[in-house]
N, C-alpha and C. Protein backbone atom coordinates (compact mmCIF):
# COMPACT_ATOMS: atom_id res chain seq x y z
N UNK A 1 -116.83 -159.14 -159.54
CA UNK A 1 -117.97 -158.24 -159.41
C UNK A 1 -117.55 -156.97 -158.68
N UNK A 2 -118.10 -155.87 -159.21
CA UNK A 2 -117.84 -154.51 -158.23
C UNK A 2 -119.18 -154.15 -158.02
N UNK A 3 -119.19 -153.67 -157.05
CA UNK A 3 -120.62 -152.61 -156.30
C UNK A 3 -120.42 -151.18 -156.00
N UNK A 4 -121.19 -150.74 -157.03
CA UNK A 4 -121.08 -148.86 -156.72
C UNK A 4 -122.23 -148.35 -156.26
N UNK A 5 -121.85 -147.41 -155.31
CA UNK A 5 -123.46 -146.70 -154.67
C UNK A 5 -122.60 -145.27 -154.81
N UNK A 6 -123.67 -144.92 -155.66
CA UNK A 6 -123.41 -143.48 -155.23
C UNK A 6 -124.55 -142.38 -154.06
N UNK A 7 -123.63 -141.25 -153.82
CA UNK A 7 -124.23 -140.32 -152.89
C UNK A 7 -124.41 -138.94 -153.33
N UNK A 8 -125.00 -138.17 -152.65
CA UNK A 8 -124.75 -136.50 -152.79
C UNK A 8 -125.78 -135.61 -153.88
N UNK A 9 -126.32 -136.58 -154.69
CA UNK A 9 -126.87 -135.79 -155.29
C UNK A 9 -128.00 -134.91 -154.60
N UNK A 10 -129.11 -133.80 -155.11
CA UNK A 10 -129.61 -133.08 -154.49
C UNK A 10 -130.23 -131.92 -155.83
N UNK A 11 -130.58 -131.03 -154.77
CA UNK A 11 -131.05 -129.11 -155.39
C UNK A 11 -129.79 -128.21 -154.98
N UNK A 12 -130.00 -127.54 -156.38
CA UNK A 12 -128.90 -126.43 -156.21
C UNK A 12 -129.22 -125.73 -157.15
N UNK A 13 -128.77 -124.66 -156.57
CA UNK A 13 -129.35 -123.11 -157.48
C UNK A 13 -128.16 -123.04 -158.98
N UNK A 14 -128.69 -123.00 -159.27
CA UNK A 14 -127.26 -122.35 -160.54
C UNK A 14 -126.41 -121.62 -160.88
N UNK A 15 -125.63 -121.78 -160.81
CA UNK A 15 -123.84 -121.63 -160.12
C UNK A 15 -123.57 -122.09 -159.33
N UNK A 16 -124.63 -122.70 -158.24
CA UNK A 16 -123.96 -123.54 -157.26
C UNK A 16 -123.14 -124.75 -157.81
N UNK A 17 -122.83 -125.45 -156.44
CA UNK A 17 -121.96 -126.43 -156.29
C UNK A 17 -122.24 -127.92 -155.95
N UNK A 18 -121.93 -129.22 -156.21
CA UNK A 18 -122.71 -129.89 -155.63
C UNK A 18 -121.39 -130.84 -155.69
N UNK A 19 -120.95 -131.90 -154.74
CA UNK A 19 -119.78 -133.06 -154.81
C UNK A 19 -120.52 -134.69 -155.11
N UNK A 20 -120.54 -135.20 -155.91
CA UNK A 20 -121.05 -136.33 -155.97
C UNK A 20 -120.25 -137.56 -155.14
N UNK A 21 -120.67 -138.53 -154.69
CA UNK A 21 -119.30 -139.76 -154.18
C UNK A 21 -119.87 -141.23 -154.85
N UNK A 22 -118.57 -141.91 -155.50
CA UNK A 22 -119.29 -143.29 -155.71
C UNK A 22 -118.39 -144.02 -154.96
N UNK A 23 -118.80 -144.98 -154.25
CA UNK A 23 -118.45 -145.74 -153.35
C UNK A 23 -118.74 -147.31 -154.21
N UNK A 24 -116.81 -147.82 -154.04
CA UNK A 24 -116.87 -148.85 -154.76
C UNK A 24 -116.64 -150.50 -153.95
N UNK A 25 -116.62 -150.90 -153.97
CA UNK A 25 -116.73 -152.48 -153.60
C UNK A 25 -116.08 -153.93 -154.08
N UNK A 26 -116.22 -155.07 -153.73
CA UNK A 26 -115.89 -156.12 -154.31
C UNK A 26 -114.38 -156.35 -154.94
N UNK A 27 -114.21 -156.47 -156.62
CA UNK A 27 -113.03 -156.83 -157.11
C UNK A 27 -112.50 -155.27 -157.61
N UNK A 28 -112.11 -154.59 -156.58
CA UNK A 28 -111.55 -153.03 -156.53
C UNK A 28 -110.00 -153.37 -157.69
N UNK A 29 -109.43 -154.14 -157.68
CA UNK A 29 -108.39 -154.41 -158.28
C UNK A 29 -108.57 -154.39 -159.91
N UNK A 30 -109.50 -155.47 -159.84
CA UNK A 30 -110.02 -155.62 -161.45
C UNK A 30 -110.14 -153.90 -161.80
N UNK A 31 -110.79 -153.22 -161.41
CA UNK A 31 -110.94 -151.56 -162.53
C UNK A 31 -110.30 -150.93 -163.19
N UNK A 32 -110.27 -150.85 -164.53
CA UNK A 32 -109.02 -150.40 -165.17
C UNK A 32 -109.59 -148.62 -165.42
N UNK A 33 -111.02 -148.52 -165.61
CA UNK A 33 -111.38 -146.80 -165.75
C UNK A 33 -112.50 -146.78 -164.72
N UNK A 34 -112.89 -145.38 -164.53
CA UNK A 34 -114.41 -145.22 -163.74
C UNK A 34 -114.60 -143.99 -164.31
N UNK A 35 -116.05 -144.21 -164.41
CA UNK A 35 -116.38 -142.31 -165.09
C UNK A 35 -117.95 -142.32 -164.31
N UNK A 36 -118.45 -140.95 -164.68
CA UNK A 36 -119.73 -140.84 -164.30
C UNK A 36 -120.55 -140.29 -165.86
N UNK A 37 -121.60 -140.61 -165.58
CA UNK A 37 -122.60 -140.67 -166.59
C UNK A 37 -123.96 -139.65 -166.24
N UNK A 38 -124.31 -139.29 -166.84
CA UNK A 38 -125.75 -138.66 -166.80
C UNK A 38 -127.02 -138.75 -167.78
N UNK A 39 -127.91 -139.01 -167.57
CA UNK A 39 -128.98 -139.10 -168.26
C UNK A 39 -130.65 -138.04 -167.75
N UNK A 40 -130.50 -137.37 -168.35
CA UNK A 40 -131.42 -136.20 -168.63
C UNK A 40 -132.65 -137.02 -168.82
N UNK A 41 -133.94 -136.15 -168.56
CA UNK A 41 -134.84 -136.62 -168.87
C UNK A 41 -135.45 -136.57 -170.29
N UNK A 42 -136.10 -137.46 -170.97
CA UNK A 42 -136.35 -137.88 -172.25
C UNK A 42 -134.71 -137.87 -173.25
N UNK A 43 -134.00 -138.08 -172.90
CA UNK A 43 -132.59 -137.83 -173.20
C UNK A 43 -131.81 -139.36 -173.02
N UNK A 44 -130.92 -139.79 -174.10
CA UNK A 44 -130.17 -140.52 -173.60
C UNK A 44 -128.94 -140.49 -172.58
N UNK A 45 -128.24 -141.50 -171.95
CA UNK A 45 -127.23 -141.59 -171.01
C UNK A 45 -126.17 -141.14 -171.94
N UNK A 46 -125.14 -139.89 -171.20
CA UNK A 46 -123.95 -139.69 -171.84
C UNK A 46 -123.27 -139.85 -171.40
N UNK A 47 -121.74 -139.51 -171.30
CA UNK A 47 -120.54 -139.51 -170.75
C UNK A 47 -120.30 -137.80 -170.33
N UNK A 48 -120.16 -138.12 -168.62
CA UNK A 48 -119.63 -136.98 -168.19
C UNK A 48 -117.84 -136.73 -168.75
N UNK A 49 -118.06 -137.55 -167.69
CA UNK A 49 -116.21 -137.55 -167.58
C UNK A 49 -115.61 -138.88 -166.83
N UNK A 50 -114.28 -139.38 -167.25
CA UNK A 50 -113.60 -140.78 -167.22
C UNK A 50 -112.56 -140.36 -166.55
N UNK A 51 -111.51 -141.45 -165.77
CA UNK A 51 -110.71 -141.20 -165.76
C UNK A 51 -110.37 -142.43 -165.24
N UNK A 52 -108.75 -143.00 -165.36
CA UNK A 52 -108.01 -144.00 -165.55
C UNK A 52 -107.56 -144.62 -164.29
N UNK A 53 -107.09 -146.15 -164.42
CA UNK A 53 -106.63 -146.43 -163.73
C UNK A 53 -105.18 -145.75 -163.47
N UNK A 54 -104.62 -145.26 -164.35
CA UNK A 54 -103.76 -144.39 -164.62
C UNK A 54 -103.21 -143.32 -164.31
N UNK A 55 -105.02 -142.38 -163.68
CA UNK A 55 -104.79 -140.94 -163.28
C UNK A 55 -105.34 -140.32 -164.74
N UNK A 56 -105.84 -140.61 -166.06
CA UNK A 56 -105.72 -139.96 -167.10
C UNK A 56 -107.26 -139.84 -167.18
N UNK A 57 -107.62 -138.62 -167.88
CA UNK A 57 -108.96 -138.08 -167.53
C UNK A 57 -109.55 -137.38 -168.72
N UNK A 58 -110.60 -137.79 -168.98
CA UNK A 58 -111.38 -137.15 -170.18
C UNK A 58 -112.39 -136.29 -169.55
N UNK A 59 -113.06 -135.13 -170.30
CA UNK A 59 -114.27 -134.75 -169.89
C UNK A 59 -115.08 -133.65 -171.08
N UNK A 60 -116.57 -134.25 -171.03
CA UNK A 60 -117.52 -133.95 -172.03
C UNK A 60 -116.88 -132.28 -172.09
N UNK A 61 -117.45 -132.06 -173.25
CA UNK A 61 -117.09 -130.42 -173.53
C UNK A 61 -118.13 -129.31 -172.86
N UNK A 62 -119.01 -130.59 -172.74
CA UNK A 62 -120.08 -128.85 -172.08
C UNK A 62 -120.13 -129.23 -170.29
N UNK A 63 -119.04 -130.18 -169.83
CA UNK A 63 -118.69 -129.69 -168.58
C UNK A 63 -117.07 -129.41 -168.18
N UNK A 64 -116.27 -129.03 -169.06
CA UNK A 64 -115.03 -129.19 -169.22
C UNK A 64 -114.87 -127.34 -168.80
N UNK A 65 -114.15 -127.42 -167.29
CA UNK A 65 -113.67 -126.26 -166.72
C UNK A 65 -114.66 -126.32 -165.85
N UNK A 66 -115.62 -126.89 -165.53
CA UNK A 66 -116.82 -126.66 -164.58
C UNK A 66 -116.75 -128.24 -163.57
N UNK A 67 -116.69 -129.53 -164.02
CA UNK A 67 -116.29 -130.27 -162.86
C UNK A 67 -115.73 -130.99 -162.87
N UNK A 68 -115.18 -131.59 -162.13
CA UNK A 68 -113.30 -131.91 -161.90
C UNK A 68 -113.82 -133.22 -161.38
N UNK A 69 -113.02 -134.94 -161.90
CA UNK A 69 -113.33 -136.25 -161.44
C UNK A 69 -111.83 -136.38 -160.56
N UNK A 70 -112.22 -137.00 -159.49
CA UNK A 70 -110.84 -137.20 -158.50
C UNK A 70 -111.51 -138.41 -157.63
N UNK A 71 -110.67 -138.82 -157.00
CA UNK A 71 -110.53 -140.65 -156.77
C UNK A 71 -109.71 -140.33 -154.93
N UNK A 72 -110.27 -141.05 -154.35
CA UNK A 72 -109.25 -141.59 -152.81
C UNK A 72 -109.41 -143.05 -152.77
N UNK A 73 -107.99 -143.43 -153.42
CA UNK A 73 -107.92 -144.76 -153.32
C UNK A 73 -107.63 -145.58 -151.86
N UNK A 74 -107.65 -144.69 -151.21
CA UNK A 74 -107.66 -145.11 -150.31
C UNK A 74 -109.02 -145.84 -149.42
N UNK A 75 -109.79 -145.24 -149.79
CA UNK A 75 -111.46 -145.13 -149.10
C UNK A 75 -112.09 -145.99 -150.44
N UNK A 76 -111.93 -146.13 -151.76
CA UNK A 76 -112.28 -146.82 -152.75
C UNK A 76 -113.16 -145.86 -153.00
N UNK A 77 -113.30 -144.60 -152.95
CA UNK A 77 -114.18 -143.27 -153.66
C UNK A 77 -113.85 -142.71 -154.40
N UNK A 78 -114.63 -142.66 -155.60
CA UNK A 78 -114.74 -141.10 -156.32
C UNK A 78 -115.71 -140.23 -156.35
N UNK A 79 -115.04 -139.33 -157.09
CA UNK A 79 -115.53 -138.09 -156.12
C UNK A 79 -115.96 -137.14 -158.23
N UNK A 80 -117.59 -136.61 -158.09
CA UNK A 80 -117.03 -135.87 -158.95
C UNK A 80 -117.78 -134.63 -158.56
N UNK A 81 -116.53 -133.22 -158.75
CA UNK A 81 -116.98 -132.08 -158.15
C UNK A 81 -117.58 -131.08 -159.05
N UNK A 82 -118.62 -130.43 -158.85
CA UNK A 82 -119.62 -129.64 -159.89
C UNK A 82 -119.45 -128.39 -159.79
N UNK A 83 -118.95 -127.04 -160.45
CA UNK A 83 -119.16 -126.01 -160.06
C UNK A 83 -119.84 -125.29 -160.79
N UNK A 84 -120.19 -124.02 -160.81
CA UNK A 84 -121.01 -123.19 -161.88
C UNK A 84 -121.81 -123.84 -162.81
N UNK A 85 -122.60 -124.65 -161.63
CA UNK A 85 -123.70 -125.30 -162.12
C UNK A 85 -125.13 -124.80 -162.78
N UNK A 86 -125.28 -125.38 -164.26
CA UNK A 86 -126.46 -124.58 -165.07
C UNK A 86 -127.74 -125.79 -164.92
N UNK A 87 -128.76 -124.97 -165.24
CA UNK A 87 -129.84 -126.07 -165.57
C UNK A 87 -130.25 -127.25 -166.31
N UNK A 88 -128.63 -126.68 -167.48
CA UNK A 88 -129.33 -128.07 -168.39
C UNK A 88 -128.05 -129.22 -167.54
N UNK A 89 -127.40 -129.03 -166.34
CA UNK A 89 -126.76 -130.31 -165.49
C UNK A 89 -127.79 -131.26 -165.10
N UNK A 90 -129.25 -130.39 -164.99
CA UNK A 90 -130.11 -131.23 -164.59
C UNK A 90 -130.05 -132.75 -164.94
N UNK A 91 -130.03 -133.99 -164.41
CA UNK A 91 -130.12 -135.29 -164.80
C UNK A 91 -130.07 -136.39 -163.31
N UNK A 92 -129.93 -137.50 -163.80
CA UNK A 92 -129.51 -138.52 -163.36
C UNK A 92 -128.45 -138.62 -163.22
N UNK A 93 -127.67 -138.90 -162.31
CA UNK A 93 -125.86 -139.62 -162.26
C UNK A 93 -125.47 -140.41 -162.25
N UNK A 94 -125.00 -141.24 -162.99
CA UNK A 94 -124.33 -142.60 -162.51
C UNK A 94 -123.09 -142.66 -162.39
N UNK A 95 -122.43 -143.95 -161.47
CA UNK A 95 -121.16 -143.94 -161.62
C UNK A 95 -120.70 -145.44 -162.33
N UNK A 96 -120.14 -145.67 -163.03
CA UNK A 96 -119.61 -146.77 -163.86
C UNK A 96 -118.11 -147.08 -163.55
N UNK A 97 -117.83 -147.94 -163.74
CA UNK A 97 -116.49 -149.15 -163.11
C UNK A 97 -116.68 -149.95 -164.32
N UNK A 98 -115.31 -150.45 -165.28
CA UNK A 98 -115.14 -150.91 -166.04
C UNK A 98 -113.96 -152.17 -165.31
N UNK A 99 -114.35 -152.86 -165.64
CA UNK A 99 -113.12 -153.89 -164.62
C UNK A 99 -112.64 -155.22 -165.56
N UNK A 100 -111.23 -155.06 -165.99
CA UNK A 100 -110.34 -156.02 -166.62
C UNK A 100 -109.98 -157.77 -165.60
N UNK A 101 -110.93 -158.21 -165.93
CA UNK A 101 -110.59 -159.59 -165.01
C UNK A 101 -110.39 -160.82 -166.02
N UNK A 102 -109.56 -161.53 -165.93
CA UNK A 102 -108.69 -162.77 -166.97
C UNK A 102 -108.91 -162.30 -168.89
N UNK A 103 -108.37 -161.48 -169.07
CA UNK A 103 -109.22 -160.70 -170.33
C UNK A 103 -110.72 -160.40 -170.37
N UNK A 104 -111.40 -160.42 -169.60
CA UNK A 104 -112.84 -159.93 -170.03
C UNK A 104 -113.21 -158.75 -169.24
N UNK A 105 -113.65 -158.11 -170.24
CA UNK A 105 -113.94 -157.01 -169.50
C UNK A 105 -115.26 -156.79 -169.27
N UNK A 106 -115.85 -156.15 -168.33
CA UNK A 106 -117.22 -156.26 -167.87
C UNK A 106 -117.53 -154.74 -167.20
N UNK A 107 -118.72 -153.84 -167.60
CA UNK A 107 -119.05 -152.73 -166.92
C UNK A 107 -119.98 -152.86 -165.75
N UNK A 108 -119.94 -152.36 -165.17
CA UNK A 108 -120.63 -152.30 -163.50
C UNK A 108 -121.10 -150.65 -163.42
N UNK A 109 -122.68 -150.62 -163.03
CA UNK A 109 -123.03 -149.28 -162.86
C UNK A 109 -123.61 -148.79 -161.30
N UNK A 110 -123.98 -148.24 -161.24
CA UNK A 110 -124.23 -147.93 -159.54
C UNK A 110 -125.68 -147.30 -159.98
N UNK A 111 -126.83 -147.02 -159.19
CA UNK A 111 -127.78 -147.06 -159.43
C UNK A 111 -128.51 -145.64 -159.43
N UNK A 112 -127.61 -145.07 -159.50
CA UNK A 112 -128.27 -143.55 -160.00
C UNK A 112 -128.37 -142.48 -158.87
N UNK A 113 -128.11 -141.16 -158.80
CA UNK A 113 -128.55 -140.22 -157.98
C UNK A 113 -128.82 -139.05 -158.52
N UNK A 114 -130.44 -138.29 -158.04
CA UNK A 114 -130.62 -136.98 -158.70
C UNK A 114 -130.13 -136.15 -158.84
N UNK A 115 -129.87 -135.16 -159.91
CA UNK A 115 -129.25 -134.12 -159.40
C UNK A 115 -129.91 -132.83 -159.89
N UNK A 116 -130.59 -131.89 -159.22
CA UNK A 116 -131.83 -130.46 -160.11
C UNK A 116 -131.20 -129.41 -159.79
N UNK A 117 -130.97 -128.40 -161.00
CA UNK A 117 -129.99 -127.15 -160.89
C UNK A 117 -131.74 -126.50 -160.90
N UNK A 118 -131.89 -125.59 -160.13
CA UNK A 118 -133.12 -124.83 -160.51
C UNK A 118 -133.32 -123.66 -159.07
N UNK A 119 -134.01 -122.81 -159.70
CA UNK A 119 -133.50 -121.73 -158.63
C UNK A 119 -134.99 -121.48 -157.96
């Protein structure tokens, strides 16, 4: 089992900046990816951006150059950083943990934090 809480979300004007943190837990070993997710209102959940047990990193096209996913494995955090933030960032955040334990793989989500670009 893993446990994610995330933090940080909030208001921010547009272009601002905002750092999200997911704070992870339990079988930290088992995780083979973690990404964050967003879900807009009346909108389904998408994929922000992923990145690997690996270090290897994907990210949606309409936030790609604008926010950057980074990890302290040390502290069991990730971190995802927002810049030139627009209105339609507006959503929900989640953070997701995918974790490889005796072949099965199992997703783990963390329970959401706001986030409102609006001036």
């Amino acid at each position: 089992q893993v446990q994610l809480v995330e933090s940080g979300g909030g208001l921010v004007q547009p272009g601002g900046s905002l750092r999200l943190s997911c704070a992870a837990s339990g079988s930290i070993n088992s995780i083979v990816v973690m990404g964050w997710y967003r879900q807009a209102p009346g909108k389904q959940r998408e994929s922000v951006t992923t990145i690997t047990r690996g270090g290897t990193t994907n990210y949606a096209d309409s936030v790609k150059g604008r926010f950057t996913i980074s990890g302290d494995n040390a502290k069991n955090i990730m971190y995802l950083q927002m810049n030139s933030m627009k209105p339609e960032d507006r959503a929900v955040y989640y953070c997701k943990a995918v974790g490889l334990l005796e072949a099965t793989m199992s997703g783990y989500w963390g329970q959401g934090t706001q986030v409102t670009v609006s001036s």
